[in-house]
N, C-alpha and C. Protein backbone atom coordinates (compact mmCIF):
# COMPACT_ATOMS: atom_id res chain seq x y z
N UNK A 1 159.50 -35.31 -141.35
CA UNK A 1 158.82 -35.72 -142.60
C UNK A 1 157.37 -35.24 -142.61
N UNK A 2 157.02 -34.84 -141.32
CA UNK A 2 155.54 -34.43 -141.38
C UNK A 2 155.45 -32.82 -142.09
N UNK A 3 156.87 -32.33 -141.99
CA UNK A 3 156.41 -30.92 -143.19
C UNK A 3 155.75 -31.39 -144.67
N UNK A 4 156.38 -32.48 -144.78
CA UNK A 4 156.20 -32.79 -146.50
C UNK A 4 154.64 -33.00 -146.60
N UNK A 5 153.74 -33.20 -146.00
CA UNK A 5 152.37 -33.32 -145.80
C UNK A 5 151.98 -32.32 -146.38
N UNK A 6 152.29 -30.66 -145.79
CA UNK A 6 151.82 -29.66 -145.84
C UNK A 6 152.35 -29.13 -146.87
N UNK A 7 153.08 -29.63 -147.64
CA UNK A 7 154.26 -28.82 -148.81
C UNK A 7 153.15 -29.78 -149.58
N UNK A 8 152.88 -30.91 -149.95
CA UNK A 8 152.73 -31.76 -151.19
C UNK A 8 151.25 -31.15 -151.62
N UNK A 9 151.13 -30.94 -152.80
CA UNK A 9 149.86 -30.32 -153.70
C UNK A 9 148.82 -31.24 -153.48
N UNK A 10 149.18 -32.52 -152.96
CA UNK A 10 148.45 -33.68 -153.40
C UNK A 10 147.52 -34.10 -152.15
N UNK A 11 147.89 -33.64 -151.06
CA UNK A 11 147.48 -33.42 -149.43
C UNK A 11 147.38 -32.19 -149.18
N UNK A 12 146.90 -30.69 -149.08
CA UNK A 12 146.74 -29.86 -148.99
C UNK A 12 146.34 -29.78 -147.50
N UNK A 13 146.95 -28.84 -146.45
CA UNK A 13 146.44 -28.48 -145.25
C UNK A 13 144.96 -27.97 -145.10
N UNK A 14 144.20 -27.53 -145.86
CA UNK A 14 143.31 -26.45 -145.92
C UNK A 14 142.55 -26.97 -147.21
N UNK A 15 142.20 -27.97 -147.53
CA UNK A 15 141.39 -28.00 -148.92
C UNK A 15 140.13 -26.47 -148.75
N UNK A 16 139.92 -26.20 -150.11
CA UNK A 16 139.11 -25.11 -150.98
C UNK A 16 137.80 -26.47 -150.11
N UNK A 17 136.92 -24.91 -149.87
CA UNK A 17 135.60 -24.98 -149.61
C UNK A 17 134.85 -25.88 -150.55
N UNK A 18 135.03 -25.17 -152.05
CA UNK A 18 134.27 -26.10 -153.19
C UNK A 18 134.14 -27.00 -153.48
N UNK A 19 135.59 -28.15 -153.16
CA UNK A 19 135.67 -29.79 -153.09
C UNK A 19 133.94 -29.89 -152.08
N UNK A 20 134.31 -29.29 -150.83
CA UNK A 20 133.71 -30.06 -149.74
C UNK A 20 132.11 -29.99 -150.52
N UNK A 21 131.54 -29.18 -151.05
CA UNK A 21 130.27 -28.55 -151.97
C UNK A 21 130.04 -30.06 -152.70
N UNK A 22 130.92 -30.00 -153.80
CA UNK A 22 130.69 -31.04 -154.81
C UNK A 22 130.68 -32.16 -153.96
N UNK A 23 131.59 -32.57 -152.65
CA UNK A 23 131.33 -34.00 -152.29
C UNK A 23 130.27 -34.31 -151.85
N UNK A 24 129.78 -33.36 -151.30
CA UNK A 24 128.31 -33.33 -150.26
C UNK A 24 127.22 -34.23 -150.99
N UNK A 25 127.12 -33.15 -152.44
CA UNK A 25 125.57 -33.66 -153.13
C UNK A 25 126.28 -35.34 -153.63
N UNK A 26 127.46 -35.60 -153.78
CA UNK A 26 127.40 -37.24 -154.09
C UNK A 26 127.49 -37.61 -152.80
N UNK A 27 127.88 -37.67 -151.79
CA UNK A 27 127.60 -38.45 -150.39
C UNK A 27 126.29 -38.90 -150.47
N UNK A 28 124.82 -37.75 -150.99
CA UNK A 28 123.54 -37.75 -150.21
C UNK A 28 123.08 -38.35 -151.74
N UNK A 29 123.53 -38.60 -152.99
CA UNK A 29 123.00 -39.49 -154.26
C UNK A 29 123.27 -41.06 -153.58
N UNK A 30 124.59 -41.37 -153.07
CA UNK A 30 124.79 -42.99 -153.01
C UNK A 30 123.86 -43.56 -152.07
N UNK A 31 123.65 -42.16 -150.81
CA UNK A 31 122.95 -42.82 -149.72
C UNK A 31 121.69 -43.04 -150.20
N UNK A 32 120.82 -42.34 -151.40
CA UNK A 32 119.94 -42.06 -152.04
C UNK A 32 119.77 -43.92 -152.54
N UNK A 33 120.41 -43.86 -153.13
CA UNK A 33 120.63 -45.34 -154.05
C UNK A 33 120.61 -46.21 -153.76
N UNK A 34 121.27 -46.35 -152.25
CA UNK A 34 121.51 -47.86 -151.29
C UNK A 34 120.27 -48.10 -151.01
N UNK A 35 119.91 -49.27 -151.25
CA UNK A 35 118.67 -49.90 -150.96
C UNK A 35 118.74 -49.95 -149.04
N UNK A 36 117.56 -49.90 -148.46
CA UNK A 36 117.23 -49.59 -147.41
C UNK A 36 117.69 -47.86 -146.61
């Protein structure tokens, strides 16, 4: 069952570079925001 991981669109082995881009700058806004 662990092929179906790598088959499903929804779990991708290899996510695209660009997700990781866009998550970055919101990671470093919330930490921005949190008080202390």
């Amino acid at each position: 069952m662990s092929q179906n991981r790598y088959n499903d669109p929804r779990f991708p082995a290899n996510p695209p570079e660009v997700d990781e881009k866009k998550e970055r700058p919101m990671i470093f806004l919330l930490r921005a925001r949190k008080p202390g």
